[in-house]
C-alpha atoms as a PDB file:
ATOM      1  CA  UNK A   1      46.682   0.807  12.136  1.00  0.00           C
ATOM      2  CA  UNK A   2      48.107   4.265  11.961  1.00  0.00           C
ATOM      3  CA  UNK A   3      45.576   6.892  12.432  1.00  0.00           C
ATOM      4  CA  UNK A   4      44.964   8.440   8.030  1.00  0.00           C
ATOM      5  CA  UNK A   5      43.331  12.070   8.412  1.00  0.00           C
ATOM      6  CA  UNK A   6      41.770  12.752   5.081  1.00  0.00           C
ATOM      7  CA  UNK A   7      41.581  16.253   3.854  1.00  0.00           C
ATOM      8  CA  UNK A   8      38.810  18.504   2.291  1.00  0.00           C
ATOM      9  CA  UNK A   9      38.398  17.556  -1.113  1.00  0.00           C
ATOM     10  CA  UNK A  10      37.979  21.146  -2.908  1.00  0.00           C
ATOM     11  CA  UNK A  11      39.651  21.962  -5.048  1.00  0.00           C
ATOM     12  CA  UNK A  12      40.256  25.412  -4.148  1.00  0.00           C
ATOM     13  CA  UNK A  13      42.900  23.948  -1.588  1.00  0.00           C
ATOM     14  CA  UNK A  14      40.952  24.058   1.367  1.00  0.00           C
ATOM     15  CA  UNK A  15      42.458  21.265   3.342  1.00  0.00           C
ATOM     16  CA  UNK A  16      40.451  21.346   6.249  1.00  0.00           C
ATOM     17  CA  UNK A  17      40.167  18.108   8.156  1.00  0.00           C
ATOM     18  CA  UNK A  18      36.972  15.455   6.969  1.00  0.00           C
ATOM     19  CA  UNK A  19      35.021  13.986   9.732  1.00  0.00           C
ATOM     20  CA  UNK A  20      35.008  10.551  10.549  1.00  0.00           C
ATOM     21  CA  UNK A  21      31.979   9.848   9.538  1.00  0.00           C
ATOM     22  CA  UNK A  22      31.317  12.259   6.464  1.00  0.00           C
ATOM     23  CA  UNK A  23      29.733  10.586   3.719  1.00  0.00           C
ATOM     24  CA  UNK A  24      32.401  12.203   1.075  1.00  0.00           C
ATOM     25  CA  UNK A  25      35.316  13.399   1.709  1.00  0.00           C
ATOM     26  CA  UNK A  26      34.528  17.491   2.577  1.00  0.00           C
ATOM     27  CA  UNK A  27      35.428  19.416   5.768  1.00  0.00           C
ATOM     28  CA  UNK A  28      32.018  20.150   7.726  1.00  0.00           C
ATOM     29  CA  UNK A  29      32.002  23.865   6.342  1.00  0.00           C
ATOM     30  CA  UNK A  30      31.723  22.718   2.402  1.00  0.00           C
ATOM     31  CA  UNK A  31      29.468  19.347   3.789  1.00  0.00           C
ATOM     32  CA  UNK A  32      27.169  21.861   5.144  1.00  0.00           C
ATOM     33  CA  UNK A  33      27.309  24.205   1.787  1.00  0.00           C
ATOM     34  CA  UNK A  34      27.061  21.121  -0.136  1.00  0.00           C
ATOM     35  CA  UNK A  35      23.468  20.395   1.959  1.00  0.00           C
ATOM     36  CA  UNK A  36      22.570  23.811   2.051  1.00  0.00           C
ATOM     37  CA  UNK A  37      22.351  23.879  -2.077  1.00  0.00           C
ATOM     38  CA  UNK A  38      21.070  20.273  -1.971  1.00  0.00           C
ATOM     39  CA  UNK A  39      18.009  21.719  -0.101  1.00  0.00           C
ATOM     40  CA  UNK A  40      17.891  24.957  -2.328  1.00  0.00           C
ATOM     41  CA  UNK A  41      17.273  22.187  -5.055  1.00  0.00           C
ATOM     42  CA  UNK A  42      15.739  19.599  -4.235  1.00  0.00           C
ATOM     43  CA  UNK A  43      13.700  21.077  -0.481  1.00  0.00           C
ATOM     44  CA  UNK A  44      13.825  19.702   2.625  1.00  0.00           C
ATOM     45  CA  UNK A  45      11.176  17.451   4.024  1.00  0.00           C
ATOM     46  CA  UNK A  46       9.808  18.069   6.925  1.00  0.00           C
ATOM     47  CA  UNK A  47       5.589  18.890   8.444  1.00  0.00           C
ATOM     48  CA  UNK A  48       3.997  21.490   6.817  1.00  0.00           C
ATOM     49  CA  UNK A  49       3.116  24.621   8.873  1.00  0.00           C
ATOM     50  CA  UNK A  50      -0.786  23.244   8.366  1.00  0.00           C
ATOM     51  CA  UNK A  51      -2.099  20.098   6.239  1.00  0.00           C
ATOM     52  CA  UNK A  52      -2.299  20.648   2.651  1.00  0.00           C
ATOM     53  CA  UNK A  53      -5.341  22.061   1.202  1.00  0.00           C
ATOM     54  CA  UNK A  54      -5.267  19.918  -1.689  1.00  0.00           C
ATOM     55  CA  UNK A  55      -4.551  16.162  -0.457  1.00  0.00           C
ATOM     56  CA  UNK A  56      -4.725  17.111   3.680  1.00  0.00           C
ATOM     57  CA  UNK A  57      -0.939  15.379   3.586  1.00  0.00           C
ATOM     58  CA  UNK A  58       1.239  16.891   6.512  1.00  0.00           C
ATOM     59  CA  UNK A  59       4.390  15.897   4.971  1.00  0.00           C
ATOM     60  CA  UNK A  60       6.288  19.172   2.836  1.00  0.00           C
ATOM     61  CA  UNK A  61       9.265  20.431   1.176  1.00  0.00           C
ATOM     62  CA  UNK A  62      10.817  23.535   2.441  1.00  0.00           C
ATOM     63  CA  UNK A  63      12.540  25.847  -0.119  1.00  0.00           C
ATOM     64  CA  UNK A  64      13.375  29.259   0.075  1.00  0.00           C
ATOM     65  CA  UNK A  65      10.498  30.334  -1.936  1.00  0.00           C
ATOM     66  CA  UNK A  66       8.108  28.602  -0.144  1.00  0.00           C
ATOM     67  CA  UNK A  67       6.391  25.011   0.801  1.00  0.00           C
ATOM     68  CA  UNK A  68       5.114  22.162  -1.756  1.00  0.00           C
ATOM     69  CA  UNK A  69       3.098  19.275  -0.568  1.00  0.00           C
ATOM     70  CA  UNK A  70       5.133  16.135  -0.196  1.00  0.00           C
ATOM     71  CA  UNK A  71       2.004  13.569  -1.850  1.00  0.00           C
ATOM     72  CA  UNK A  72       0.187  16.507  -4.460  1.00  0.00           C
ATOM     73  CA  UNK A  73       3.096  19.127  -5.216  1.00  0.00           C
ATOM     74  CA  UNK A  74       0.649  21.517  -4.038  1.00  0.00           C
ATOM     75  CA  UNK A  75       2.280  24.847  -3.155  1.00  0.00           C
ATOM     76  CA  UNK A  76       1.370  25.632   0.717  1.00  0.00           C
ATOM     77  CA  UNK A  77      -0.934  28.128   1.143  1.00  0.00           C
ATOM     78  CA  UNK A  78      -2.779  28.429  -2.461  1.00  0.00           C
ATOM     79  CA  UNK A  79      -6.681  28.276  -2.538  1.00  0.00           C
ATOM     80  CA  UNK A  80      -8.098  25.521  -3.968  1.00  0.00           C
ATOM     81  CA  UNK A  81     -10.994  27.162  -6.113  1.00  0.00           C
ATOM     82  CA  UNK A  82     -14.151  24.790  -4.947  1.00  0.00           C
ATOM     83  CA  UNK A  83     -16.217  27.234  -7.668  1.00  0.00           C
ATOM     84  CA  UNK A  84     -13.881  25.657 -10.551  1.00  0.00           C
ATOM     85  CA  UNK A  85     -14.850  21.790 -11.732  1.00  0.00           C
ATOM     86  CA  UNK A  86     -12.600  19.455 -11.051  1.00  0.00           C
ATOM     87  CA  UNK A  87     -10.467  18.240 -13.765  1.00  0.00           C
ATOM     88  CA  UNK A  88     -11.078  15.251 -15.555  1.00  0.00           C
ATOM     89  CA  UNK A  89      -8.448  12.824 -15.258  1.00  0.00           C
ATOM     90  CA  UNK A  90      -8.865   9.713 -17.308  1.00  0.00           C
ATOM     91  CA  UNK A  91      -7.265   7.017 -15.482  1.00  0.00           C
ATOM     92  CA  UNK A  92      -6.657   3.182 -16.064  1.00  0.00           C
ATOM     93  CA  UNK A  93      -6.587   1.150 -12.718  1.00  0.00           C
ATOM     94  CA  UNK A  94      -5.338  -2.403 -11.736  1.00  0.00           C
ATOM     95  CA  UNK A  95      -7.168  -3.474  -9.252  1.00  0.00           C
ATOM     96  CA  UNK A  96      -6.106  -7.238  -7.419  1.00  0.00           C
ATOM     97  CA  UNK A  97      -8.956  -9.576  -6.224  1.00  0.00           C
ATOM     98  CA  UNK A  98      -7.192 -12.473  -5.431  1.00  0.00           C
ATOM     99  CA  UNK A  99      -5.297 -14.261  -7.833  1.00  0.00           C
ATOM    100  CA  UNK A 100      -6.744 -12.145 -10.570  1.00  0.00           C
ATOM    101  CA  UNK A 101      -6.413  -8.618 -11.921  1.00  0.00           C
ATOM    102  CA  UNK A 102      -9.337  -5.982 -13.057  1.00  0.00           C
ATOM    103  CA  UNK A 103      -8.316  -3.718 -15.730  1.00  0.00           C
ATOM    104  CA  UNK A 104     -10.579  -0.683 -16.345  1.00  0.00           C
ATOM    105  CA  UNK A 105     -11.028   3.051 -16.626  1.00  0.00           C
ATOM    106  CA  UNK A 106     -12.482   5.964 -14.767  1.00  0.00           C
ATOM    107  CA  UNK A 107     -12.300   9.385 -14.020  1.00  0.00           C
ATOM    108  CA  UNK A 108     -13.893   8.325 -10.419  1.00  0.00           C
ATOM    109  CA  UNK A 109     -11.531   5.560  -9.225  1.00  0.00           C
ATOM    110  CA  UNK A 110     -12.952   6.243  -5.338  1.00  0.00           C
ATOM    111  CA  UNK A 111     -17.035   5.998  -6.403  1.00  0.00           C
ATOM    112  CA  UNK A 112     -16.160   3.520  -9.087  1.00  0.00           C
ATOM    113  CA  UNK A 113     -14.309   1.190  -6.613  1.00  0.00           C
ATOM    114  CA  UNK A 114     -16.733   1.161  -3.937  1.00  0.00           C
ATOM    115  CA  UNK A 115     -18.705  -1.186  -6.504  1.00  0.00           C
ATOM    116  CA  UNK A 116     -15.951  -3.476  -7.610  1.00  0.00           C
ATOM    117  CA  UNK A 117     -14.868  -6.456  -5.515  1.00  0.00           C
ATOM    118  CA  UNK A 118     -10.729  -5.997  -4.933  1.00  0.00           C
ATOM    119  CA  UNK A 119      -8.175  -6.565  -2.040  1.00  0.00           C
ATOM    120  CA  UNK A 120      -6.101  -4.045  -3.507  1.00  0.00           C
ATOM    121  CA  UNK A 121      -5.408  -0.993  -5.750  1.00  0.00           C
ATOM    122  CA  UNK A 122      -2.980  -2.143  -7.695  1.00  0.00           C
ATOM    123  CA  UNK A 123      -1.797   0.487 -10.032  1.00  0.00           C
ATOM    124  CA  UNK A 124      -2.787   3.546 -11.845  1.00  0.00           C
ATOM    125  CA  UNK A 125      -1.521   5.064 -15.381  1.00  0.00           C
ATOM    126  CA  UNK A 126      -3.115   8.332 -16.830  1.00  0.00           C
ATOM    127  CA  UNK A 127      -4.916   7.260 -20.187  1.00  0.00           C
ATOM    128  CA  UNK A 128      -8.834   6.602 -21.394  1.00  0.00           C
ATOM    129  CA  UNK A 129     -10.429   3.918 -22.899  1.00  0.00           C
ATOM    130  CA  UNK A 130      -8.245   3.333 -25.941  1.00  0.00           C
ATOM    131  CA  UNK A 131      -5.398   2.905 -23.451  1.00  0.00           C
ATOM    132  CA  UNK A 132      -7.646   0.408 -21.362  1.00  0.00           C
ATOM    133  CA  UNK A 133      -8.430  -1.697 -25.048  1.00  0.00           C
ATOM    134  CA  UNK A 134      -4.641  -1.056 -25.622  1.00  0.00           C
ATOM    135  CA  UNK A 135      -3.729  -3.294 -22.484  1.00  0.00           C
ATOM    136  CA  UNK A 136      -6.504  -5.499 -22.618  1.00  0.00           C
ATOM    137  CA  UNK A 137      -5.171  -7.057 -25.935  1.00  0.00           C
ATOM    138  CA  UNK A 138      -1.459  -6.672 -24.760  1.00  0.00           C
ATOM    139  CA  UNK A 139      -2.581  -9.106 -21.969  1.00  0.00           C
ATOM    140  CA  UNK A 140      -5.506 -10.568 -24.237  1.00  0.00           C
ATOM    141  CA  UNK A 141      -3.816 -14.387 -23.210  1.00  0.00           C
ATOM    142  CA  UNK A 142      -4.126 -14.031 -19.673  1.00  0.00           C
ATOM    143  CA  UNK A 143      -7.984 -12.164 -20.078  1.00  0.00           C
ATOM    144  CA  UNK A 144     -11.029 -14.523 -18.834  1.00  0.00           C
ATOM    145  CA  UNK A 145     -13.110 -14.980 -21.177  1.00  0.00           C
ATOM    146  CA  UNK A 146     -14.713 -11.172 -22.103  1.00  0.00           C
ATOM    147  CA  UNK A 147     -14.661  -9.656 -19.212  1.00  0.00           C
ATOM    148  CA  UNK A 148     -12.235  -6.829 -17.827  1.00  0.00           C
ATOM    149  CA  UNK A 149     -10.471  -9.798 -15.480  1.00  0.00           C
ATOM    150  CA  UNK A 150      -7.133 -11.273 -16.266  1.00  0.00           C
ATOM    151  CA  UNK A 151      -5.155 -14.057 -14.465  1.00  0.00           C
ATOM    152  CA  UNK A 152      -1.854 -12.812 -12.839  1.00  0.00           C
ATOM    153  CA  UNK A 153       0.809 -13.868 -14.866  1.00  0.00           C
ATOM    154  CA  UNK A 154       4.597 -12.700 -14.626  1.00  0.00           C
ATOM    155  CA  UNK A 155       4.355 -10.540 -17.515  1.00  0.00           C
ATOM    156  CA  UNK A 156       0.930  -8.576 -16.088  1.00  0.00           C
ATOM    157  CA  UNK A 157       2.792  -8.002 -12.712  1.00  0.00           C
ATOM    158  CA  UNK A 158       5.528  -6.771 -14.069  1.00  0.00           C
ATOM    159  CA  UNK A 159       3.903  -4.123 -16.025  1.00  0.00           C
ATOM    160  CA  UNK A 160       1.877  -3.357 -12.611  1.00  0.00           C
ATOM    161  CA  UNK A 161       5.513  -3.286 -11.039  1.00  0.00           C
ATOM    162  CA  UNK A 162       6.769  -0.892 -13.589  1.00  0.00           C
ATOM    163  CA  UNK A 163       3.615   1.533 -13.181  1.00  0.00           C
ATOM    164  CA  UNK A 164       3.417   1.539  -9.345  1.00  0.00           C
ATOM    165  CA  UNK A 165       7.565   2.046  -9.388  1.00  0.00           C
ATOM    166  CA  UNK A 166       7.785   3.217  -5.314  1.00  0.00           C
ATOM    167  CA  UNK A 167       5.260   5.651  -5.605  1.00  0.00           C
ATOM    168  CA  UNK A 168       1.578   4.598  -3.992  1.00  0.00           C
ATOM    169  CA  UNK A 169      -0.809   4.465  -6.485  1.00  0.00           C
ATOM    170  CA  UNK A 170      -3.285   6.859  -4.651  1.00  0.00           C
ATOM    171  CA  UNK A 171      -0.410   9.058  -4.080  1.00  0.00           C
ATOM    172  CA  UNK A 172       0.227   9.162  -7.824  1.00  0.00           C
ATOM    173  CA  UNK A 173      -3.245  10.157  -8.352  1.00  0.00           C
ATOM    174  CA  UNK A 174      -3.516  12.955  -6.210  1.00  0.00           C
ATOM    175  CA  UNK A 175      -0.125  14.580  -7.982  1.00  0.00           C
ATOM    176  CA  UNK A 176      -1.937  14.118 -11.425  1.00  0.00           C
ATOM    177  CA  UNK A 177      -4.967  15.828  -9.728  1.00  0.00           C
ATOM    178  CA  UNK A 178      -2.626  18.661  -8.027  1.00  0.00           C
ATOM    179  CA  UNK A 179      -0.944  19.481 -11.881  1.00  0.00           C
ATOM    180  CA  UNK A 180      -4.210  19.007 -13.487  1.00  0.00           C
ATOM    181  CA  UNK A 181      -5.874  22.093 -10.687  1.00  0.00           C
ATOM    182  CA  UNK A 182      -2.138  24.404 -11.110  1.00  0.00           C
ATOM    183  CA  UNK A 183      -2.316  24.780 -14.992  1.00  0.00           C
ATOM    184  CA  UNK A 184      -5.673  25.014 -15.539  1.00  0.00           C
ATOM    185  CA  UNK A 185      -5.973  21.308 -17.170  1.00  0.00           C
ATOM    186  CA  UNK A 186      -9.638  19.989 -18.004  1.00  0.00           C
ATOM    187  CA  UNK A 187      -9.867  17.029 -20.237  1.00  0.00           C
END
């Protein structure tokens, strides 16, 4: 197999030889460019300098201006007021118990759990009680009897699927909690 050297792809005529193993076909000086506004974009995970303030998460992005929280979006470094309330953050929750599902509402999901039987959070999604008597009669055939407890089905799962998406639900909530403290949000 003869031995194919492929060439920089840039179109300014650069030429230079593309590693071996370079994910697209750049010389190393435009790969590393190419990463270098990549990171200017997007950040660069890595630990934070000290655990967030906001969530306690290690994990950060690094950008030029500064570090955000991996889990909150917190930026690195800001005071959480304690004097300010919290903001209120209506949420609906799945919670699993078995072969069944809980849907309700709270603005307390840690208090409020502590007093529900569950073997797992399920799922969050930001909304109050309409949205909570919204899904309740969207999955009104899988609902026992009058209570807040439906029976898995396919269709219930998937909508749990498509909330949770790869994103832990407690994870979730702290970002909505992080937004809600950096503009001011209550309600």
């Amino acid at each position: 197999m003869p031995d194919e050297r492929r060439a920089c792809a840039i179109a300014d005529g650069c030429g230079g030889p593309v590693p071996a193993a370079s994910p697209l076909p750049l010389c190393e000086l435009h790969l590393a460019l190419a990463a270098e506004a990549s990171a200017d974009v997007h950040g660069e995970t890595d630990l934070l300098p000290a655990p967030c303030r906001r969530c306690g998460s290690p994990l950060g992005a690094r950008f030029r201006s500064g570090w955000i929280c991996a889990v909150c979006d917190w930026r690195h470094g800001e005071v959480v007021d304690g004097e300010l309330p919290a903001p209120r953050l209506d949420i609906v929750y799945y919670l699993g118990f078995r072969d069944r599902v809980k849907i309700g509402t709270t603005v307390n999901p840690r208090q409020r759990f502590a007093a529900i039987r569950h073997d797992q959070v399920l799922a969050f999604e930001r909304g109050d009680r309409m949205r909570e008597h919204l899904r309740h009669a969207q999955f009104a055939d899988e609902r026992l009897e009058r209570s807040e407890w439906f029976v898995r089905s396919s269709a219930l799962d998937a909508h749990i699927d498509t909330l949770r998406g790869d994103v832990n639900p407690w994870t979730r909530y702290a970002q909505w909690q992080s937004a809600a403290l950096a503009v001011g949000y209550i309600g």
